[in-house]
N, C-alpha and C. Protein backbone atom coordinates (compact mmCIF):
# COMPACT_ATOMS: atom_id res chain seq x y z
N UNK A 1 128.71 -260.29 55.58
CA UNK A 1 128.31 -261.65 55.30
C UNK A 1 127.43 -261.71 54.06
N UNK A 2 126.80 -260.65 53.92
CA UNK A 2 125.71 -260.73 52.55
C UNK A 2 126.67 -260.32 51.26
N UNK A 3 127.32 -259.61 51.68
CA UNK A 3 128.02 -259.67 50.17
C UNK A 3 128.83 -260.85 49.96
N UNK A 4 129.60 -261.59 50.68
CA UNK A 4 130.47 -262.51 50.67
C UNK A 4 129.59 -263.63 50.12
N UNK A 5 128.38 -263.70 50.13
CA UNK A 5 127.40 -264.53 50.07
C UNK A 5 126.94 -264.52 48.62
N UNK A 6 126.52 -263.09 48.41
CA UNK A 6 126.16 -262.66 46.98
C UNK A 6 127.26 -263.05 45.90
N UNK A 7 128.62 -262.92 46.43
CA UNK A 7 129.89 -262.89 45.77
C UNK A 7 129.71 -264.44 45.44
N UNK A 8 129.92 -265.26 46.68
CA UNK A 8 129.53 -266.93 45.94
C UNK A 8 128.66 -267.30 45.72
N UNK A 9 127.34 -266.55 45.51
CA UNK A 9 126.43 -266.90 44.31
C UNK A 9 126.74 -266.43 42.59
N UNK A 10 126.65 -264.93 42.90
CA UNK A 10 127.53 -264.85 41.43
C UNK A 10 128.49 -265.82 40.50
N UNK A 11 129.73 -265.78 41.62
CA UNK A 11 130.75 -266.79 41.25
C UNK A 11 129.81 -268.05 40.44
N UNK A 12 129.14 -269.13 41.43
CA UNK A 12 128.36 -269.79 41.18
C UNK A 12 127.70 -269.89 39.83
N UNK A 13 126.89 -268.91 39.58
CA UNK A 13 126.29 -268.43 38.08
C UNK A 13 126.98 -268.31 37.10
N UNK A 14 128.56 -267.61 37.46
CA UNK A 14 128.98 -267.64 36.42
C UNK A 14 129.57 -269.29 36.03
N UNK A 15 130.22 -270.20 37.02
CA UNK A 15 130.79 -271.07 36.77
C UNK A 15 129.71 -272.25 35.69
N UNK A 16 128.63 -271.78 36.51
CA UNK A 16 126.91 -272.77 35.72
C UNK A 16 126.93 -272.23 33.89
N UNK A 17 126.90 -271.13 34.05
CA UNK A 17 126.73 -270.77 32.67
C UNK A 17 127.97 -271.01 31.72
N UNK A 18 129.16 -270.59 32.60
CA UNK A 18 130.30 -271.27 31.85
C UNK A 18 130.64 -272.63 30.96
N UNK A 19 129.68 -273.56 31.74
CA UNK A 19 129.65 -275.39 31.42
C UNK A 19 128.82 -274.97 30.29
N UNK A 20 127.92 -274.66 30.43
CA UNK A 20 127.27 -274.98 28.95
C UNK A 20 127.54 -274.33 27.89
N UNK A 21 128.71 -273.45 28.12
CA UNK A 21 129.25 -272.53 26.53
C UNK A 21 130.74 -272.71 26.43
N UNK A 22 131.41 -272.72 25.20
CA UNK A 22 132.46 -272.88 24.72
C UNK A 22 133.48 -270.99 24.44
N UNK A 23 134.22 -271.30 23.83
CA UNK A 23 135.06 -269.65 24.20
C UNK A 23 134.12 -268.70 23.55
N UNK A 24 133.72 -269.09 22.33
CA UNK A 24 132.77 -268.21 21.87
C UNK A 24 131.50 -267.70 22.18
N UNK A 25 131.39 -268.51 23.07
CA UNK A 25 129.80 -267.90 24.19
C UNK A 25 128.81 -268.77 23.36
N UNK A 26 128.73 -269.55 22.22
CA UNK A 26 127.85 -270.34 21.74
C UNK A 26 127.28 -271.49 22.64
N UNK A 27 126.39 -271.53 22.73
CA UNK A 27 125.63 -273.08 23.55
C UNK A 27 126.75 -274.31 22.55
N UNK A 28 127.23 -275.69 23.50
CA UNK A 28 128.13 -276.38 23.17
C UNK A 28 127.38 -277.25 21.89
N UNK A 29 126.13 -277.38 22.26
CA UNK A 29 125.20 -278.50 21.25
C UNK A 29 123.83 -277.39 20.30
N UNK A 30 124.36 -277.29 19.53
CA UNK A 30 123.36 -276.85 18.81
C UNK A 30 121.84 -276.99 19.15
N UNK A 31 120.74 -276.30 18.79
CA UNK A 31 119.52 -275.98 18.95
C UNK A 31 118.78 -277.14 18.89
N UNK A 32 118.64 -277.47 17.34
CA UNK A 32 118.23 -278.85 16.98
C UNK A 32 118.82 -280.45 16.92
N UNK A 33 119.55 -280.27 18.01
CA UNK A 33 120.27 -281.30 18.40
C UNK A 33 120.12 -281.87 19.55
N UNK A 34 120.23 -283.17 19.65
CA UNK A 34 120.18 -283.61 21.18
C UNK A 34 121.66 -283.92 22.03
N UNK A 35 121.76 -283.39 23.16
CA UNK A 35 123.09 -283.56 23.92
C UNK A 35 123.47 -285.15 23.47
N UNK A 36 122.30 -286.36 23.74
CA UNK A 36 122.73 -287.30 23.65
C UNK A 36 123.84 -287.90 22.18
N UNK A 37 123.33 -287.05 21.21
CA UNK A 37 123.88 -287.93 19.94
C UNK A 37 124.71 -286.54 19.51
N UNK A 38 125.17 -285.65 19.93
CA UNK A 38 125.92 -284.64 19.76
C UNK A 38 127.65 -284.72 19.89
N UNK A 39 127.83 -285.53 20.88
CA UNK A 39 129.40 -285.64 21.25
C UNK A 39 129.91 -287.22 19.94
N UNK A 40 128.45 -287.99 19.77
CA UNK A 40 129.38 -289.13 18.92
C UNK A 40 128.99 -288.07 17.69
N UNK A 41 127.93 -287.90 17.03
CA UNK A 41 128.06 -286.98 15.61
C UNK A 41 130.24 -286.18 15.87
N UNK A 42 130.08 -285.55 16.52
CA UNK A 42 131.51 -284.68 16.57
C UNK A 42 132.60 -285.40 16.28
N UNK A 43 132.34 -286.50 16.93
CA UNK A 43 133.85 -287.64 17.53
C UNK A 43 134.05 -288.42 16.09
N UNK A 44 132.88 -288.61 15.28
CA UNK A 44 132.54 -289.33 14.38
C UNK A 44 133.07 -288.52 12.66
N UNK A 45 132.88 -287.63 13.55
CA UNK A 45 132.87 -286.60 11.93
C UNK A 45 134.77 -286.61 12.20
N UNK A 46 135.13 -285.87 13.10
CA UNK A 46 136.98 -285.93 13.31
C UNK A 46 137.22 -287.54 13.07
N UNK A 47 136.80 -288.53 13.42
CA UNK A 47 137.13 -290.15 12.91
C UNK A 47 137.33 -290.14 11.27
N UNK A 48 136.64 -289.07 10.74
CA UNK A 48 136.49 -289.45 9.20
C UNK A 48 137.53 -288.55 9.26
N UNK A 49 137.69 -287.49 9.62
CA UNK A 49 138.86 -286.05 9.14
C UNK A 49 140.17 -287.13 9.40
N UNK A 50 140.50 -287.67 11.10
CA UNK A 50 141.51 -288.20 10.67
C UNK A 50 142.32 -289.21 9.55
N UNK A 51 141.02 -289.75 9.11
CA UNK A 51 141.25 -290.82 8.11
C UNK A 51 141.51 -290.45 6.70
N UNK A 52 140.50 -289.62 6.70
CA UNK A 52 140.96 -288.61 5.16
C UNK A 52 142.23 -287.91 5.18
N UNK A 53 142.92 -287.81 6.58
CA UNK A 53 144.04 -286.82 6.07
C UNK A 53 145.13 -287.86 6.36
N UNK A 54 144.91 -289.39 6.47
CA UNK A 54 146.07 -290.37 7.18
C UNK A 54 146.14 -291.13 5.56
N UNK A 55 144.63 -290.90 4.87
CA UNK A 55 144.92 -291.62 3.06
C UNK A 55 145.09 -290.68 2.72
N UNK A 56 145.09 -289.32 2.46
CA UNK A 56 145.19 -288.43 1.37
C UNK A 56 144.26 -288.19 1.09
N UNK A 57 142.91 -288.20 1.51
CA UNK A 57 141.65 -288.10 0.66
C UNK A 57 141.25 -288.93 0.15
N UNK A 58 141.53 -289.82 0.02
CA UNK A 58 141.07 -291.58 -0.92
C UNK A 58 141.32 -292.98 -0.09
N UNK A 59 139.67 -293.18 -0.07
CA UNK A 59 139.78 -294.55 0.89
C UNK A 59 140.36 -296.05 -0.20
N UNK A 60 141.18 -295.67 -1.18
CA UNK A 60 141.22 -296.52 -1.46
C UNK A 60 142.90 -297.18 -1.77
N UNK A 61 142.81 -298.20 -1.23
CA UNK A 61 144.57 -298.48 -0.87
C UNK A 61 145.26 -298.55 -2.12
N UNK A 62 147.12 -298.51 -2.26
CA UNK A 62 147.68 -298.62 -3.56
C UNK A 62 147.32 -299.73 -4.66
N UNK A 63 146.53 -300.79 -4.62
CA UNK A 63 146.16 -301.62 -5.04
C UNK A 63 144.72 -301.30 -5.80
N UNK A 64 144.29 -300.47 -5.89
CA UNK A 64 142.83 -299.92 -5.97
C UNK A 64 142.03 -300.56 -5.34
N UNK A 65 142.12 -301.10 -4.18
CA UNK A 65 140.89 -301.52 -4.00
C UNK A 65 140.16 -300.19 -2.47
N UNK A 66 139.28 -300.65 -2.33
CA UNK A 66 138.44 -299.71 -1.16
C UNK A 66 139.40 -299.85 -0.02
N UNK A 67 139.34 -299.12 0.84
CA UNK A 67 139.52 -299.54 2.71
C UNK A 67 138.45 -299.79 2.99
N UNK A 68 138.20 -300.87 3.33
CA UNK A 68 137.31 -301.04 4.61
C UNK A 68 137.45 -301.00 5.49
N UNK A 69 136.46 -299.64 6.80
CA UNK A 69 136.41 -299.37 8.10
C UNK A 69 135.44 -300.19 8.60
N UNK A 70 135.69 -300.82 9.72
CA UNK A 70 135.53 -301.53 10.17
C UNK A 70 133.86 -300.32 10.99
N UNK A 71 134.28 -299.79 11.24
CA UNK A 71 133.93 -298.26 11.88
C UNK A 71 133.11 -296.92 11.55
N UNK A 72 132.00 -296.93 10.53
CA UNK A 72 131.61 -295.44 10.19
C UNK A 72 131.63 -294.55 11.71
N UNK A 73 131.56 -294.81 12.72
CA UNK A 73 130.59 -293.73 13.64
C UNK A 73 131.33 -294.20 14.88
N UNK A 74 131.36 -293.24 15.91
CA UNK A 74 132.42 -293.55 17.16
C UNK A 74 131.43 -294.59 18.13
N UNK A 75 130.02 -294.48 17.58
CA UNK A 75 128.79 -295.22 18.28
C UNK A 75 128.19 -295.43 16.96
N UNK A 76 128.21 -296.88 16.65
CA UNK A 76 127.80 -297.36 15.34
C UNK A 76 125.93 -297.36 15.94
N UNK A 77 125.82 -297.64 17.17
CA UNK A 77 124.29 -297.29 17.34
C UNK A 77 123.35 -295.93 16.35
N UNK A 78 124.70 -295.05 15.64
CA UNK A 78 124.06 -294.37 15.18
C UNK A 78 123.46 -294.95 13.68
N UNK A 79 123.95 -295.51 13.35
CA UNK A 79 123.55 -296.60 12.03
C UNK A 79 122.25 -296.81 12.41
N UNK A 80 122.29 -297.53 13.27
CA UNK A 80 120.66 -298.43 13.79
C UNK A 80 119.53 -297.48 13.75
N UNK A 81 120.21 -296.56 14.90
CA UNK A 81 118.90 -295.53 15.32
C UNK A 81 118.47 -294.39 13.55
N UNK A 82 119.53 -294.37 13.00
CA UNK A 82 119.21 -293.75 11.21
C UNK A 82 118.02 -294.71 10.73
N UNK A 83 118.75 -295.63 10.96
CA UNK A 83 117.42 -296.66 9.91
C UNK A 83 116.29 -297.07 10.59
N UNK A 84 116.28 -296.81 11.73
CA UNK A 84 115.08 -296.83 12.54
C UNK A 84 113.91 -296.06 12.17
N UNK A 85 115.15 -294.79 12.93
CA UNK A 85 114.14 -293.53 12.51
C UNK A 85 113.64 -293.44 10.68
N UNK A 86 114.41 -294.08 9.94
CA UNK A 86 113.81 -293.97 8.18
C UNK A 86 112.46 -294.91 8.44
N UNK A 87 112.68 -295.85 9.11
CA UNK A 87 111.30 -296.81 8.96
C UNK A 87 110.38 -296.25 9.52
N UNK A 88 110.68 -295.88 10.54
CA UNK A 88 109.45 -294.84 11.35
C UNK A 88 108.85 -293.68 10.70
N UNK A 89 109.12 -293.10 10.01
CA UNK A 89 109.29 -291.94 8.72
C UNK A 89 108.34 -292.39 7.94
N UNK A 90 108.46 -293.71 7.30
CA UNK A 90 107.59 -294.06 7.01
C UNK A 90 106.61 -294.71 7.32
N UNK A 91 106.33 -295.20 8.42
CA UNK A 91 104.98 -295.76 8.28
C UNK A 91 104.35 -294.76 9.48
N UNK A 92 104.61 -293.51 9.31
CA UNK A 92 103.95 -292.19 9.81
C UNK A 92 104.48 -292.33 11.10
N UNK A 93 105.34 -292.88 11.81
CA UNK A 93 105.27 -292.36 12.89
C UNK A 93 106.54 -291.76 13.42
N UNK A 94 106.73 -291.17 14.87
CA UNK A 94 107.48 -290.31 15.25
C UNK A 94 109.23 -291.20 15.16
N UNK A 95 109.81 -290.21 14.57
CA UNK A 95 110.93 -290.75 14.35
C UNK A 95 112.35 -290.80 16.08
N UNK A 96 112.86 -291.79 16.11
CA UNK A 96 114.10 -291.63 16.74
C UNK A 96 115.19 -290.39 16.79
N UNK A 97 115.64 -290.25 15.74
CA UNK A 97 116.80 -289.34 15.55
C UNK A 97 116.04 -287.92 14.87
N UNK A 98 116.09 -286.42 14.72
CA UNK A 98 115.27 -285.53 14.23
C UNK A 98 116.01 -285.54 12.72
N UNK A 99 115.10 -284.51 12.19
CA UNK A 99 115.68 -284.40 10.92
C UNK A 99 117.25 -284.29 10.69
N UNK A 100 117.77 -283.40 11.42
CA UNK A 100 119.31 -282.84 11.69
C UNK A 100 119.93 -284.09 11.26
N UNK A 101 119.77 -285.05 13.22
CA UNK A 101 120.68 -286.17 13.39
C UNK A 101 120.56 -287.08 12.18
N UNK A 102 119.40 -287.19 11.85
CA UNK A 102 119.26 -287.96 10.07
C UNK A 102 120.17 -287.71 9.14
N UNK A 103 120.02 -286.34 9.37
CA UNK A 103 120.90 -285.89 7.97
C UNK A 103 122.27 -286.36 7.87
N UNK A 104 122.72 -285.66 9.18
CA UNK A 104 124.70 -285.94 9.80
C UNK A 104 124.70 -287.64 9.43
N UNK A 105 123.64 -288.59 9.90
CA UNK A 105 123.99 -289.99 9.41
C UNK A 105 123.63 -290.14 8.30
N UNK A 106 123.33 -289.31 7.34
CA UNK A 106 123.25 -289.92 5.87
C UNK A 106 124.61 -289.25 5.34
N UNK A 107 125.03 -288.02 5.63
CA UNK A 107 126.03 -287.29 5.12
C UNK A 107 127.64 -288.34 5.54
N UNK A 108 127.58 -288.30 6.74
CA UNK A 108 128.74 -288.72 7.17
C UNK A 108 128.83 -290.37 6.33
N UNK A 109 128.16 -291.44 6.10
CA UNK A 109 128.33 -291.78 5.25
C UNK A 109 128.44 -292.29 3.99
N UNK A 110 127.58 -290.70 3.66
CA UNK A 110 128.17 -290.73 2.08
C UNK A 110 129.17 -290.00 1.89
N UNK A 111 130.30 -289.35 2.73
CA UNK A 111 131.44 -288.94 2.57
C UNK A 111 132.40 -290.14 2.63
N UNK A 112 131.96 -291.25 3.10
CA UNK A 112 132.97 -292.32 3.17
C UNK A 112 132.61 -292.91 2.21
N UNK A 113 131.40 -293.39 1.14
CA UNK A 113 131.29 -293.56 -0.36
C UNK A 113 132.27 -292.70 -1.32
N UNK A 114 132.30 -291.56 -1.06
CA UNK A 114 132.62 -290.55 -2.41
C UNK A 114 133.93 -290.70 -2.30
N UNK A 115 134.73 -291.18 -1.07
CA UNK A 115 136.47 -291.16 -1.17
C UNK A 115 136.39 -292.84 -1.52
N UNK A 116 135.58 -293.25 -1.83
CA UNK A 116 135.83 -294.90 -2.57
C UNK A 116 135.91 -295.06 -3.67
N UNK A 117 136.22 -296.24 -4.23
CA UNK A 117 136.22 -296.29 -5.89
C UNK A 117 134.66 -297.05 -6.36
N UNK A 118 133.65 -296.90 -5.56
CA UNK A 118 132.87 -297.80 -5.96
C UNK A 118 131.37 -297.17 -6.76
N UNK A 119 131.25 -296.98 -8.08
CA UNK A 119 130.68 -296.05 -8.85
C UNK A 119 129.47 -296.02 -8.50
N UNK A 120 128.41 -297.00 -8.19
CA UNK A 120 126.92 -297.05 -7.62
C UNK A 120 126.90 -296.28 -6.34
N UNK A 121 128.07 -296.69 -5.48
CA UNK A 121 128.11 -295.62 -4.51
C UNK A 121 128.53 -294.15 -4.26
N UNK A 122 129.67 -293.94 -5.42
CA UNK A 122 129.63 -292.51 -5.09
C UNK A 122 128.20 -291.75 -5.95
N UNK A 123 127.59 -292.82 -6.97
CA UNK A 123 126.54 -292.02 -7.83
C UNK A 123 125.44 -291.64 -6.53
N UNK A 124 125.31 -292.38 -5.87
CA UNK A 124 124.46 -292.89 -4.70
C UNK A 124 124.35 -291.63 -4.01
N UNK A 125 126.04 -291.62 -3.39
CA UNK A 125 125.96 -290.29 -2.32
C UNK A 125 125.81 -289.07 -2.76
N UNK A 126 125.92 -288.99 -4.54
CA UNK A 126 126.02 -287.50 -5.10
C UNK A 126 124.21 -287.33 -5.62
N UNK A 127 123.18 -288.25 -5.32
CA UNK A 127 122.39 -288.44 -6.09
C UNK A 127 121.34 -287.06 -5.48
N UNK A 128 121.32 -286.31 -4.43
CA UNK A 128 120.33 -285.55 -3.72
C UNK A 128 120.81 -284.20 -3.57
N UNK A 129 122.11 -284.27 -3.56
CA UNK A 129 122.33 -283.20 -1.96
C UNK A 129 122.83 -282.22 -2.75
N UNK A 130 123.57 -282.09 -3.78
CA UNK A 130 124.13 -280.82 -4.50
C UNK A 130 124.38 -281.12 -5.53
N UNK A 131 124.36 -279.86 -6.49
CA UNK A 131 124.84 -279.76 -7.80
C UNK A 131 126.34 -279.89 -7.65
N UNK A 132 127.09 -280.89 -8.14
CA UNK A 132 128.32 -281.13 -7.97
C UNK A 132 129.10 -282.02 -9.30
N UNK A 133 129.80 -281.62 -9.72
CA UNK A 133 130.58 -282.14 -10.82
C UNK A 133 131.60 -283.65 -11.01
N UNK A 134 132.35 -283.19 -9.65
CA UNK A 134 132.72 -284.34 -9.12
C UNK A 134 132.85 -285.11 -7.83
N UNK A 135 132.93 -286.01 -7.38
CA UNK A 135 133.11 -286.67 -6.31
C UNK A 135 133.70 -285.60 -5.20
N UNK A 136 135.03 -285.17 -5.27
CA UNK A 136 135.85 -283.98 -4.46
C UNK A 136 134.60 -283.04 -4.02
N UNK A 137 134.30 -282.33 -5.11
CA UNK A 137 132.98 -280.77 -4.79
C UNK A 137 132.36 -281.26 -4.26
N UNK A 138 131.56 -282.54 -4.57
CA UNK A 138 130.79 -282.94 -3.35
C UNK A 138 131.11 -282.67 -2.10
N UNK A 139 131.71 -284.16 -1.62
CA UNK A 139 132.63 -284.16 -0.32
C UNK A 139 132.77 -283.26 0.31
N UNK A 140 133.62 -281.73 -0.47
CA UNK A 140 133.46 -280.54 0.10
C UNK A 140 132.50 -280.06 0.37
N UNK A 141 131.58 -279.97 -0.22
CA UNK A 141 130.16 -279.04 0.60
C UNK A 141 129.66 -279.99 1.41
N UNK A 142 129.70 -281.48 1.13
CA UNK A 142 129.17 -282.36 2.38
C UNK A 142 129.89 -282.21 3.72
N UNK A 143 131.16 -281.68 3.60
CA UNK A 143 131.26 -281.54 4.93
C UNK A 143 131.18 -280.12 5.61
N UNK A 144 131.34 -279.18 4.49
CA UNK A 144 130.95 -277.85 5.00
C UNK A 144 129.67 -277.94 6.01
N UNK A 145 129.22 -278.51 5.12
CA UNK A 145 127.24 -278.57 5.43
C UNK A 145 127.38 -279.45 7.01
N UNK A 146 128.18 -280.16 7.13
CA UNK A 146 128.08 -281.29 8.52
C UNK A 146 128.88 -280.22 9.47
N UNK A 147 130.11 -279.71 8.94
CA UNK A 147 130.86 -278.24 10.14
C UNK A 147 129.90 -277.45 10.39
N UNK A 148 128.84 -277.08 9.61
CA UNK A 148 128.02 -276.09 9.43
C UNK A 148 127.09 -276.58 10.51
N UNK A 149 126.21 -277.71 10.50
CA UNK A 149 125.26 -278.29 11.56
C UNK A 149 126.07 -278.48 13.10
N UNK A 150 127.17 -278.81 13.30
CA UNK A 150 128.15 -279.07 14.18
C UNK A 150 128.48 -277.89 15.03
N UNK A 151 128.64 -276.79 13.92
CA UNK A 151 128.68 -275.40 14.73
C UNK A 151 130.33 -275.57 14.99
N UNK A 152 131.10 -276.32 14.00
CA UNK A 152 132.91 -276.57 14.46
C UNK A 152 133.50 -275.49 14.01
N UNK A 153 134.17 -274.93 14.28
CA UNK A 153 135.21 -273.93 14.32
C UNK A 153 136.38 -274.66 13.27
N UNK A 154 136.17 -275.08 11.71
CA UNK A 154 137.23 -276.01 10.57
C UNK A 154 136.78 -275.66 9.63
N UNK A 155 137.48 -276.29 8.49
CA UNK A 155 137.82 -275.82 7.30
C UNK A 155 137.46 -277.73 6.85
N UNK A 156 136.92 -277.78 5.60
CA UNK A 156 136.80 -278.98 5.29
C UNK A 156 138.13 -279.44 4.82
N UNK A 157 138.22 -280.99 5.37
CA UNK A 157 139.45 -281.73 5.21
C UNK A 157 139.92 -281.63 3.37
N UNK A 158 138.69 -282.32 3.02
CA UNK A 158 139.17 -282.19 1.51
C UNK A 158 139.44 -281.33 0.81
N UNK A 159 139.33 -280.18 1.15
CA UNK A 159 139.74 -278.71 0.49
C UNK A 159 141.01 -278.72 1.12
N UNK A 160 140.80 -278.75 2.09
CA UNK A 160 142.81 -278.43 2.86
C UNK A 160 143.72 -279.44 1.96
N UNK A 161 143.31 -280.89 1.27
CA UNK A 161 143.88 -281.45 1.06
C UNK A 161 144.30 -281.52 -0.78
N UNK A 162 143.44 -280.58 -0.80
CA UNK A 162 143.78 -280.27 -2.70
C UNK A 162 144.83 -279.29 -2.77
């Protein structure tokens, strides 16, 4: 009876530890991340991959003009809680979203600026984050850098797509 016992505790342990890791044995949500805003960051970032690979890389239709998404984020709450947390930032106090989740909502969209035709905005999204030549190089390391925080197992869309 005690081993049969021990056996479905083990079992048990392993099934517990199983939930919280993926094939690679990595924890599913990164360190500096919160479970809560972890599954829309993911859902949000593949929303943009599918879209970039459904235009070609360019949000902007045969007509030149932009697409407008109706949609940056699978939970546009993440918009809100970004600019929240920026106001809070500044007037010293503790922010909403951490540095990370900040970042993924400034990155994610300024990757949907840089596939636009709209010059204040792609100058906009290229204005901080890397030495980059053009709009494309950007994009690419912007999303390396967002796979990279994500911990995704991909290859950036816009490189696959050159």
């Amino acid at each position: 009876m005690r081993v049969k016992m021990g056996l479905i505790l083990f079992i048990t342990f392993l099934l517990l530890v199983g939930c919280n890791s993926d094939a690679s044995g990595k924890n599913t949500v990164p360190d500096d991340m919160s479970k809560e805003y972890y599954d829309d960051f993911v859902k949000s970032y593949e929303l943009y991959e599918e879209r970039a690979h459904e235009h070609n890389g360019s949000f902007v239709d045969d007509n030149g003009n932009e697409i407008d998404f109706d949609d940056l984020f699978i939970d546009e709450d993440l918009i809100r809680l970004g600019v929240e947390s920026d106001n809070k930032i500044d007037r010293g106090e503790e922010p909403i979203l951490n540095e990370t989740e900040l970042q993924l909502v400034n990155d994610i969209i300024s990757l949907y600026w840089l596939k636009g035709n709209d010059e204040s905005s792609i100058e906009f999204a290229m204005r901080d984050h890397f030495d980059s030549e053009t709009p494309e190089e950007h994009a690419i390391k912007l999303e390396e850098r967002v796979i990279d925080i994500l911990e995704l197992d991909k290859d950036s869309i816009t490189a696959e797509l050159q």
